[in-house]
C-alpha atoms as a PDB file:
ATOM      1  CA  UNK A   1       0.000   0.000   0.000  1.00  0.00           C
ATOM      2  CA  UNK A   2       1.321   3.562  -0.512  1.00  0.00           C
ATOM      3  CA  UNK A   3       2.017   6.157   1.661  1.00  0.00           C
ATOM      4  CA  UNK A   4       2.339   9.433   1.936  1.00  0.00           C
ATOM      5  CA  UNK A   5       2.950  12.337   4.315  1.00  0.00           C
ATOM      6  CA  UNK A   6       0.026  14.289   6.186  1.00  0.00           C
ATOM      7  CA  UNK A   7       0.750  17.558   5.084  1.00  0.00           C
ATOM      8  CA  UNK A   8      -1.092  20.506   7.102  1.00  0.00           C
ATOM      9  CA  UNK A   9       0.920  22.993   4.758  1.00  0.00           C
ATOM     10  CA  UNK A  10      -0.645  21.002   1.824  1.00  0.00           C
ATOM     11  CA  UNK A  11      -1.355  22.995  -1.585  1.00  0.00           C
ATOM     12  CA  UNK A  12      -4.020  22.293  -4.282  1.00  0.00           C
ATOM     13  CA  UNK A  13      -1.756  22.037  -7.754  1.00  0.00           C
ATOM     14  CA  UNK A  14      -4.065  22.006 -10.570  1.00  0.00           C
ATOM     15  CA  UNK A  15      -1.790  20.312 -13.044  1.00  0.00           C
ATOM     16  CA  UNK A  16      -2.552  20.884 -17.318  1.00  0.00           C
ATOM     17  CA  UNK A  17      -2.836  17.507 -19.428  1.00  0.00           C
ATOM     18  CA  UNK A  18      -1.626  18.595 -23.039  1.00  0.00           C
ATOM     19  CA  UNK A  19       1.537  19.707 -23.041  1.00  0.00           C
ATOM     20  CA  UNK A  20       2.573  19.504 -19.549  1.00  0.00           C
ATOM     21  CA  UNK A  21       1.296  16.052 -18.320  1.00  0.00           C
ATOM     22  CA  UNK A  22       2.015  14.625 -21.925  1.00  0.00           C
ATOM     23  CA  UNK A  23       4.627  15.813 -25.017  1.00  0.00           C
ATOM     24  CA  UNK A  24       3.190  17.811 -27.499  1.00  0.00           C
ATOM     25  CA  UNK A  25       0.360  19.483 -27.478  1.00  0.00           C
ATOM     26  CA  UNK A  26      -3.784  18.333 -28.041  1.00  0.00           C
ATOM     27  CA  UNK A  27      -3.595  14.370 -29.977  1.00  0.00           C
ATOM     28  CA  UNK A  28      -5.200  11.292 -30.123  1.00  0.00           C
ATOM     29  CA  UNK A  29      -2.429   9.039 -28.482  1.00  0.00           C
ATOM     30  CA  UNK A  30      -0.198  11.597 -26.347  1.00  0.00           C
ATOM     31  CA  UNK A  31       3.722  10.734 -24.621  1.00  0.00           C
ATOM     32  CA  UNK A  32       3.924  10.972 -21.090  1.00  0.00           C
ATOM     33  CA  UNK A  33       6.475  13.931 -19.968  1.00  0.00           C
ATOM     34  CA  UNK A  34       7.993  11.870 -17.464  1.00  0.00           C
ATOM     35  CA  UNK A  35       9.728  14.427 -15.478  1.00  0.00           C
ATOM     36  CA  UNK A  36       6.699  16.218 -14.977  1.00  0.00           C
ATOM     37  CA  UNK A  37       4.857  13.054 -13.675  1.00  0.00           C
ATOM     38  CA  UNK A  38       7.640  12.362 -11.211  1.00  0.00           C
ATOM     39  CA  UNK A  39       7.626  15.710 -10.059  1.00  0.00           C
ATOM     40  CA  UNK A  40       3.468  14.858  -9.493  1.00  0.00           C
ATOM     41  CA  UNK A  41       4.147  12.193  -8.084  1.00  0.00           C
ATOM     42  CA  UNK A  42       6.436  13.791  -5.282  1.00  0.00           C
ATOM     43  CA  UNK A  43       3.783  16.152  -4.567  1.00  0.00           C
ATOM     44  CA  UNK A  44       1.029  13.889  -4.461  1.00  0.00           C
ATOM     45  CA  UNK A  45       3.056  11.697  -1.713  1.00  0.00           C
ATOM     46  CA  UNK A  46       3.942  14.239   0.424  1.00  0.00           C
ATOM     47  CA  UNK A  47       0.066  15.296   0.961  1.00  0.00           C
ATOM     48  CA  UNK A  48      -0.400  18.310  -1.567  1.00  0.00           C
ATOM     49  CA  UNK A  49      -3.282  17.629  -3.456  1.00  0.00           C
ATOM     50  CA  UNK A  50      -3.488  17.416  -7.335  1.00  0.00           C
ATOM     51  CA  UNK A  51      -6.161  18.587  -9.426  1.00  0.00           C
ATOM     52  CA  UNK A  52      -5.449  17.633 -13.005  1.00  0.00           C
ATOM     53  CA  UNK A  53      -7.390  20.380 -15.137  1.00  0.00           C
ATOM     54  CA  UNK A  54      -7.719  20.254 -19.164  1.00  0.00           C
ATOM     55  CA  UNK A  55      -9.406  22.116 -21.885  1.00  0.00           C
ATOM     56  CA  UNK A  56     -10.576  18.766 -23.505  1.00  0.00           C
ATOM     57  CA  UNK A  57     -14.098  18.215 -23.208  1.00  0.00           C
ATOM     58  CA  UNK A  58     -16.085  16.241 -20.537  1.00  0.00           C
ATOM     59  CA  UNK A  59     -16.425  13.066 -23.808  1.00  0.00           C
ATOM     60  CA  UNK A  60     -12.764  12.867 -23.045  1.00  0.00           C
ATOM     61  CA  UNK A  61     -12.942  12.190 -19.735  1.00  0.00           C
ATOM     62  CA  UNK A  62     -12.791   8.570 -20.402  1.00  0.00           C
ATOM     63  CA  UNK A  63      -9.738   8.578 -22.299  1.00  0.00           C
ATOM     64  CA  UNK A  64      -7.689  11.285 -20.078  1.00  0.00           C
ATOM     65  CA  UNK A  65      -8.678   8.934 -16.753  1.00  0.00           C
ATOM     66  CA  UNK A  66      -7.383   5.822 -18.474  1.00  0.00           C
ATOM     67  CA  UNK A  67      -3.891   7.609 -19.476  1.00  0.00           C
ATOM     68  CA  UNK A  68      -3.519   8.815 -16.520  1.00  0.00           C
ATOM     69  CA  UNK A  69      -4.025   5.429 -14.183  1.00  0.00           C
ATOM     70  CA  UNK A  70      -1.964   3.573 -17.660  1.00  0.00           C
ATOM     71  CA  UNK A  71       0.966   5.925 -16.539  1.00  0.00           C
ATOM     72  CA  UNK A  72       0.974   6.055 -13.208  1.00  0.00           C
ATOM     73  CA  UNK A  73      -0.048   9.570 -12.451  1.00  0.00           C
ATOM     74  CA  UNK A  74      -1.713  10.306  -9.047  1.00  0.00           C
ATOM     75  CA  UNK A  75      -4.519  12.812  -8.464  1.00  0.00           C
ATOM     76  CA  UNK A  76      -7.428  13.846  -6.191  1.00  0.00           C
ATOM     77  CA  UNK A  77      -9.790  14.975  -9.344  1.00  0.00           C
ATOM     78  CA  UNK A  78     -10.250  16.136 -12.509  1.00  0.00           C
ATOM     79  CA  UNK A  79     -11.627  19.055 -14.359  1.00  0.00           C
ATOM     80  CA  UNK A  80     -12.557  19.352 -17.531  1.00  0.00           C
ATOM     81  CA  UNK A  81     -13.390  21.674 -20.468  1.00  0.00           C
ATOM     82  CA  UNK A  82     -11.617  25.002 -19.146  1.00  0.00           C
ATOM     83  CA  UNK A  83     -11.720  26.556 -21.910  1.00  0.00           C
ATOM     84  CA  UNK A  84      -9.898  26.778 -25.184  1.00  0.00           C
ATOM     85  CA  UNK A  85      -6.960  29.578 -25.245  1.00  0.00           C
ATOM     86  CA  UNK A  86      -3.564  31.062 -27.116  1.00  0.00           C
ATOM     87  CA  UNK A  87      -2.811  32.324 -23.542  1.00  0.00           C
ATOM     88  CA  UNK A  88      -3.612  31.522 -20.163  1.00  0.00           C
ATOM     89  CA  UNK A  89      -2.444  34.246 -17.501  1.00  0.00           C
ATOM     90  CA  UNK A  90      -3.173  33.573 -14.316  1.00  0.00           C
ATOM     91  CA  UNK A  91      -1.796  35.123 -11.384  1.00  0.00           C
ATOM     92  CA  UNK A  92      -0.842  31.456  -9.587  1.00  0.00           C
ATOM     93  CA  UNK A  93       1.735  30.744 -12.469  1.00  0.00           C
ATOM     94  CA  UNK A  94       4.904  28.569 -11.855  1.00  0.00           C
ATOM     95  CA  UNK A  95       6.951  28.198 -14.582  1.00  0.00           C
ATOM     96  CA  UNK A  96       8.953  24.454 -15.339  1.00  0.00           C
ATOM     97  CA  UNK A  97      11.429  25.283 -14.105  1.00  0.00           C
ATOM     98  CA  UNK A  98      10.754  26.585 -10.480  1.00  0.00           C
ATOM     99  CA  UNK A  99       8.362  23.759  -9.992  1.00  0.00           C
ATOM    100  CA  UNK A 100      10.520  21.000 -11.265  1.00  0.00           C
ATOM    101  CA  UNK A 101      13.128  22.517  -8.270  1.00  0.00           C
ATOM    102  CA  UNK A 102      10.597  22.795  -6.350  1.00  0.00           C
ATOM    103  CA  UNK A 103      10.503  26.633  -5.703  1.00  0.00           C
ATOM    104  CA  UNK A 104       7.188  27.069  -5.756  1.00  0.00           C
ATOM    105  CA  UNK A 105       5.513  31.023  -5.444  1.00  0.00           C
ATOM    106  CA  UNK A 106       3.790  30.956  -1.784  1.00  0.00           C
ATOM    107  CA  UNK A 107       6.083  28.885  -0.290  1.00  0.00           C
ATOM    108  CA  UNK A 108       5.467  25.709  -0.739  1.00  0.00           C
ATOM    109  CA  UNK A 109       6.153  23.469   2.440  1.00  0.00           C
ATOM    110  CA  UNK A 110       8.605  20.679   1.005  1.00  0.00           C
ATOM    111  CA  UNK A 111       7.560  18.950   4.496  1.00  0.00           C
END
C-alpha cells in the first residue's frame, strides 16, 4: 500500500494535461512527460493535493482517466473543459522550471 505524508501545509496544484502532463500538445495518443509526472508524483506523496485540469471536453474524460491510471499519475480529481486559449495568464503561475526545483511562489512546504 502507498504512503504518503500528512501535510497541514498542503497545496491544491491544478496540473494541465496537453503539453505539460504529456509531449506535445492536443492528440489522439499523447507521450507521457515523465519528469513532470515524477515531479506529481512527489507532490502527491507528500500530501499536496493534485487537481489535473484540461481544456478537452467532458467526452474525453474517459480517455484522459485511463492515461492517466496507464501511466501512473496520481490525483485527487479532474476538471474538464476550461476553456480553449492562445494564452492563459493567471496570477498562480509557476513556470517548469521553479516547480521541477521545487521553488514554488507561496512557499510551498517541502515537508
Amino acid at each position: 500500500m502507498t504512503q504518503y505524508t500528512e501535510n497541514k501545509n498542503r497545496k491544491v496544484f491544478n496540473i494541465d494535461f496537453d503539453g505539460t502532463l504529456t509531449t506535445g500538445e492536443y492528440t489522439e495518443n499523447p507521450g507521457p512527460e515523465q519528469s513532470v509526472i515524477d515531479r506529481v508524483k512527489e507532490l502527491y506523496m507528500k500530501g499536496h493535493i493534485i487537481i489535473i485540469w484540461t481544456a478537452r471536453q467532458w467526452d474525453q474524460a474517459p480517455f484522459m482517466i485511463g492515461w492517466l491510471e496507464s501511466h501512473s499519475v496520481p490525483y485527487h480529481g479532474v476538471k474538464m473543459a476550461k476553456g480553449g486559449s492562445d494564452y492563459y495568464l493567471d496570477d498562480k503561475f509557476i513556470d517548469f522550471n521553479k516547480f521541477y526545483n521545487g521553488d514554488f511562489k507561496g512557499g510551498v512546504s517541502e515537508q
